[in-house]
C-alpha atoms as a PDB file:
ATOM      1  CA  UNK A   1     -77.729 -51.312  -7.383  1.00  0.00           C
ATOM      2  CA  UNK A   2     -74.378 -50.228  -8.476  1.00  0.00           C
ATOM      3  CA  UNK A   3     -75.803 -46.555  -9.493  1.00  0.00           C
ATOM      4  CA  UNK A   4     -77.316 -46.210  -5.898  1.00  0.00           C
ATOM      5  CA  UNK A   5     -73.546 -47.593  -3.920  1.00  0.00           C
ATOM      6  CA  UNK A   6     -71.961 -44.972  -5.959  1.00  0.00           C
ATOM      7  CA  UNK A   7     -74.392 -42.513  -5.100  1.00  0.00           C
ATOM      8  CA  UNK A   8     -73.921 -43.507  -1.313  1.00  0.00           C
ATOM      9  CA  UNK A   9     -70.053 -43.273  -2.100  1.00  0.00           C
ATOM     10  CA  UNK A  10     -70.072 -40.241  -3.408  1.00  0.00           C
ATOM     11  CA  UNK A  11     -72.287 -38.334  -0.726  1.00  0.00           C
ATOM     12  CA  UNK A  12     -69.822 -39.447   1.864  1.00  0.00           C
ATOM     13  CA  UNK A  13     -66.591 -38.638  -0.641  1.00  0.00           C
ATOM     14  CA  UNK A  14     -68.366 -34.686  -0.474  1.00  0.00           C
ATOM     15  CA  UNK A  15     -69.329 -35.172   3.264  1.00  0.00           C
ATOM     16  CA  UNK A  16     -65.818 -36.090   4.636  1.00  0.00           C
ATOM     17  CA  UNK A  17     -64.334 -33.031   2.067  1.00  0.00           C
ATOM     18  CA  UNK A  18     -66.391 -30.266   3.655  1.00  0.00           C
ATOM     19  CA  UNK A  19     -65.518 -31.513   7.215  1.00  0.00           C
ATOM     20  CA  UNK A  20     -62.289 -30.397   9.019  1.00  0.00           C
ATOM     21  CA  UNK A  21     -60.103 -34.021   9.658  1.00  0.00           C
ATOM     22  CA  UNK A  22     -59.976 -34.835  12.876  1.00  0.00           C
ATOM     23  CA  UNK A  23     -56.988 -35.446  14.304  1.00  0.00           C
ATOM     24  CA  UNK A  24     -55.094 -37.116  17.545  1.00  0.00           C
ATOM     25  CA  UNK A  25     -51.539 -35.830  18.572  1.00  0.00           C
ATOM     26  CA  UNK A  26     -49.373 -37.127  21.440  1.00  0.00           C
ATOM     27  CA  UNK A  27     -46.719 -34.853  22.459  1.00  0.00           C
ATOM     28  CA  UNK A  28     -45.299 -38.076  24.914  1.00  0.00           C
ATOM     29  CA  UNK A  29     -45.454 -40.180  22.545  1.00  0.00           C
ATOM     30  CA  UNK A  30     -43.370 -38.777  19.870  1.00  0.00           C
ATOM     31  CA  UNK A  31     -43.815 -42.080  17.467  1.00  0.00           C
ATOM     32  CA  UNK A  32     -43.017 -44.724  19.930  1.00  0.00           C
ATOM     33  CA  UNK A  33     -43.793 -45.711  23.909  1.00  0.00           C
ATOM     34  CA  UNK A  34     -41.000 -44.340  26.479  1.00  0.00           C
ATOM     35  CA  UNK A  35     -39.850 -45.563  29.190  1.00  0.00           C
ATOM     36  CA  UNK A  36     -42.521 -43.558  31.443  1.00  0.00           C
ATOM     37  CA  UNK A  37     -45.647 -45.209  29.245  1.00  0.00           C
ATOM     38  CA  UNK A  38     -44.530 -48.722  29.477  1.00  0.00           C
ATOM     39  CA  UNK A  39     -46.122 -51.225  32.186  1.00  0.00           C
ATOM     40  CA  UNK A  40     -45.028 -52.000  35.728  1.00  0.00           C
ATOM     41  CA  UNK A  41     -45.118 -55.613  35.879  1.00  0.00           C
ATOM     42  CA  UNK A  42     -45.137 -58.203  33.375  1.00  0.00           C
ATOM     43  CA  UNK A  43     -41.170 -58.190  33.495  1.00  0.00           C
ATOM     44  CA  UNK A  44     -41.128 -54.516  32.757  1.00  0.00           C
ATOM     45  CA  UNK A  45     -39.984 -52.047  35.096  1.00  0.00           C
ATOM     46  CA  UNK A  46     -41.840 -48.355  33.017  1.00  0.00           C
ATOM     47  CA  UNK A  47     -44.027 -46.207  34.653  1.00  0.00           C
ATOM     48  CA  UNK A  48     -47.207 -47.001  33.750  1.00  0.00           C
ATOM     49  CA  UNK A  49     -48.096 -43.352  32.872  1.00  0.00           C
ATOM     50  CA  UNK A  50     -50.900 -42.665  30.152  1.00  0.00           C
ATOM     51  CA  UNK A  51     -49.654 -40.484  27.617  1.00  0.00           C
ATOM     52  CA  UNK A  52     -51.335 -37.028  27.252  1.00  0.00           C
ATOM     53  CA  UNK A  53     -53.496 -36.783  23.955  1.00  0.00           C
ATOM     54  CA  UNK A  54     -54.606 -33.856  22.284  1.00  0.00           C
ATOM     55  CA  UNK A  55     -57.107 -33.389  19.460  1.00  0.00           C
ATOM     56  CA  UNK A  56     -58.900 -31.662  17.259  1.00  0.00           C
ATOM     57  CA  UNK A  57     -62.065 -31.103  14.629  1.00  0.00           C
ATOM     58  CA  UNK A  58     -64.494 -33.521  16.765  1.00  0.00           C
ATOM     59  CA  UNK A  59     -67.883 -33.232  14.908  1.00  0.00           C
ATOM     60  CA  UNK A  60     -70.102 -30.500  16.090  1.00  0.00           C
ATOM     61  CA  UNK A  61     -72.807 -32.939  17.003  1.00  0.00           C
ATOM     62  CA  UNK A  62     -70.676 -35.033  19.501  1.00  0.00           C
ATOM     63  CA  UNK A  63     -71.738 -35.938  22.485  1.00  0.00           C
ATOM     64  CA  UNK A  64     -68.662 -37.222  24.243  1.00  0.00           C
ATOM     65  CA  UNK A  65     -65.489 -38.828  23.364  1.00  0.00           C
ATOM     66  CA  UNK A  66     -63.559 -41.865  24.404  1.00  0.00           C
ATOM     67  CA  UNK A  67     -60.146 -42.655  24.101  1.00  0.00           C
ATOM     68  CA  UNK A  68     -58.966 -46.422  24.055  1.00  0.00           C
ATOM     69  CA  UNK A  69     -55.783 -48.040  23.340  1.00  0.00           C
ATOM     70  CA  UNK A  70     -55.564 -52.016  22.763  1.00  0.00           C
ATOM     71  CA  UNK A  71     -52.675 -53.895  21.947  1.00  0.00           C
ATOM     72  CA  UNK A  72     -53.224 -56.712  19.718  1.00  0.00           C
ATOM     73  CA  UNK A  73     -50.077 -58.635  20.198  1.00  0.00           C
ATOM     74  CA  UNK A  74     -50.573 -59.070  23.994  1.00  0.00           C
ATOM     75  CA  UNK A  75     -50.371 -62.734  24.679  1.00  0.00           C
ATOM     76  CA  UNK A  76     -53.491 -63.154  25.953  1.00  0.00           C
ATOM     77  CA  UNK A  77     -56.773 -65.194  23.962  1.00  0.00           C
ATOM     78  CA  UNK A  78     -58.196 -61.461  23.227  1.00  0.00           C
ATOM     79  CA  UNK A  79     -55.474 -59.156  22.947  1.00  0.00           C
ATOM     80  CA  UNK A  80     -55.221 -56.163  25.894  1.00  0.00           C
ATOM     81  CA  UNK A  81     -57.293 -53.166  26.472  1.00  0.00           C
ATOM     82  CA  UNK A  82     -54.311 -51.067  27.967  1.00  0.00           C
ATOM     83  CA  UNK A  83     -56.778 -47.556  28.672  1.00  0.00           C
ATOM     84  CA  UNK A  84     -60.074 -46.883  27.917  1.00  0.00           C
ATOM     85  CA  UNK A  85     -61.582 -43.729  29.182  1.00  0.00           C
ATOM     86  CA  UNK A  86     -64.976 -42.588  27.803  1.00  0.00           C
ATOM     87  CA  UNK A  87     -67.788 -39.763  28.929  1.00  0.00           C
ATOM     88  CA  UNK A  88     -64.956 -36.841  27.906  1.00  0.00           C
ATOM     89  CA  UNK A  89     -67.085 -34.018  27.270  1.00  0.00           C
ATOM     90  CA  UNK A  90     -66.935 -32.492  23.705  1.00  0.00           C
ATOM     91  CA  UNK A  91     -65.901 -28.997  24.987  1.00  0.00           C
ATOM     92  CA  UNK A  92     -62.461 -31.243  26.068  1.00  0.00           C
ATOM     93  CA  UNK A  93     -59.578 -31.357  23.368  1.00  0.00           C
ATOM     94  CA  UNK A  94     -56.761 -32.924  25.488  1.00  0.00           C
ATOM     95  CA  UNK A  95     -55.924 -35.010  28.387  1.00  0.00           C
ATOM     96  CA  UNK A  96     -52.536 -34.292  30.182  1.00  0.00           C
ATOM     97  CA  UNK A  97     -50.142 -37.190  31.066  1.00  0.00           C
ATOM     98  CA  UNK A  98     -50.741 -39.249  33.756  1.00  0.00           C
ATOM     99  CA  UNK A  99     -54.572 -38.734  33.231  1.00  0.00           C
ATOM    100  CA  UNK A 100     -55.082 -42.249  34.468  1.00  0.00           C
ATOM    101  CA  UNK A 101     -54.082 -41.309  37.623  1.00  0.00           C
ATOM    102  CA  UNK A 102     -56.330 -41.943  40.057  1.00  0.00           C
ATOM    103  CA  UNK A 103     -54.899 -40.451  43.471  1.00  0.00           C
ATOM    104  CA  UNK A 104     -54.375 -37.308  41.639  1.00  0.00           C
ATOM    105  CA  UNK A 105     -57.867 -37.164  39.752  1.00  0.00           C
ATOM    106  CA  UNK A 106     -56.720 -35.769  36.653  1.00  0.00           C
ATOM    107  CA  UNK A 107     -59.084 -36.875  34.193  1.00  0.00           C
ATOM    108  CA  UNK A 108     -61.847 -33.979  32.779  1.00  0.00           C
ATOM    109  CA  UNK A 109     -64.860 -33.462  35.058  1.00  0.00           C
ATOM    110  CA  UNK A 110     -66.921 -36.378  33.906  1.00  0.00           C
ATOM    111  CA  UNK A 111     -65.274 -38.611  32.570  1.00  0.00           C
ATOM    112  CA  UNK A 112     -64.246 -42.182  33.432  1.00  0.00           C
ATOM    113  CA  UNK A 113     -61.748 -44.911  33.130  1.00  0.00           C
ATOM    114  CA  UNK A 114     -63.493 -47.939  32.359  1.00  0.00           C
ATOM    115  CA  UNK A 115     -62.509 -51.250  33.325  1.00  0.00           C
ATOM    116  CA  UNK A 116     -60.399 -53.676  31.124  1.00  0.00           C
ATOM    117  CA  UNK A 117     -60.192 -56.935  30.274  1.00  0.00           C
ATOM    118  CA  UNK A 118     -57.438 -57.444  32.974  1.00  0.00           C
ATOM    119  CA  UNK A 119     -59.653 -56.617  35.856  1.00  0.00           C
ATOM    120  CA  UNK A 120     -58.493 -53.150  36.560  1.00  0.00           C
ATOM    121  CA  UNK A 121     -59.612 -49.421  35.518  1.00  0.00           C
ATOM    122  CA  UNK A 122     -57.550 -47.016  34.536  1.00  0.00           C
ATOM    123  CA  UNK A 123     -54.076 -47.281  32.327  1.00  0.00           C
ATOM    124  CA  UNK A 124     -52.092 -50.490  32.022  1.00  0.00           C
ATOM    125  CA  UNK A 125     -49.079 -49.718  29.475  1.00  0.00           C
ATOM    126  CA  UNK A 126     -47.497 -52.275  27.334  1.00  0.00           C
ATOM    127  CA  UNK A 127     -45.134 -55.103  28.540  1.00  0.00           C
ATOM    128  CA  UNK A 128     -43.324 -56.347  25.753  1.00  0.00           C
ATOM    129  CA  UNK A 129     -41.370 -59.151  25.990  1.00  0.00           C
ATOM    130  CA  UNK A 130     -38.553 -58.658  28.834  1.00  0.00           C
ATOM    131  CA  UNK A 131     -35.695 -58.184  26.418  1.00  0.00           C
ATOM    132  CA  UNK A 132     -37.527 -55.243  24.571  1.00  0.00           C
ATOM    133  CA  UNK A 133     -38.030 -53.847  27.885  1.00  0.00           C
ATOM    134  CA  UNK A 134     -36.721 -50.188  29.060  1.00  0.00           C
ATOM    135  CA  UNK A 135     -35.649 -51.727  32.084  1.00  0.00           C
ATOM    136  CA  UNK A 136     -33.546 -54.888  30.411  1.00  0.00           C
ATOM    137  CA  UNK A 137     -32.496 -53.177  27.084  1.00  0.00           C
ATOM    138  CA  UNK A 138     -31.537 -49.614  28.515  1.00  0.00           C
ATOM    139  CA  UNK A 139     -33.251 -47.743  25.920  1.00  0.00           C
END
């Protein structure tokens, strides 16, 4: 048994150092959430614009992609899905700010924002405490 998980280990160890890395790059988000990504409500006064993504090195057999950002520390039971988009087709590398957007129908051909565990589609940013806020803290 331990000869064959090593095996397994080590066909993955060569599989994954062949393959290009994928990777995920956010020009809006720079390291943190801005003023424009945080929510509108919850006692914050942000934007509530999604941030654009970019990426790179998707496998050549995908199919589509999704995108999904969930905040953990949300004081709900479950945490909070804050975006979830999915159906991006695999020829897409990028969706622009404000993707979410759904008067201005920015999101790739295809693709959809799927519903979250507040009751609403599209992007809900985060809402941390009121003190932390943009709005209250002036940051």
């Amino acid at each position: 048994m331990k000869t064959l998980i090593f095996t397994i280990a080590t066909l993955v160890i060569t599989g994954f150092a062949t393959a290009q890395t994928f990777t995920l790059k956010s020009t809006d988000l720079g390291g943190q959430f801005v003023y424009a990504q945080f929510a509108n409500g919850f006692g914050c006064k942000g934007e509530n614009v999604s941030p654009e993504l970019n990426w790179e090195n998707a496998p050549k057999e995908t199919k589509s992609i999704a995108a999904a950002m969930y905040d953990s520390d949300a004081p709900t039971d479950r945490g909070l899905w804050q975006w979830v988009v999915y159906n991006i087709p695999p020829s897409v590398t990028s969706l622009v700010s404000d993707s979410s957007n759904f008067t201005e129908n920015k999101l790739p051909k295809g693709a959809t924002n799927g519903l979250k565990n507040i009751g609403v589609r599209g992007y809900f940013g985060a809402s941390p405490p009121a003190v932390d806020c943009p709005e209250v803290s002036k940051i």
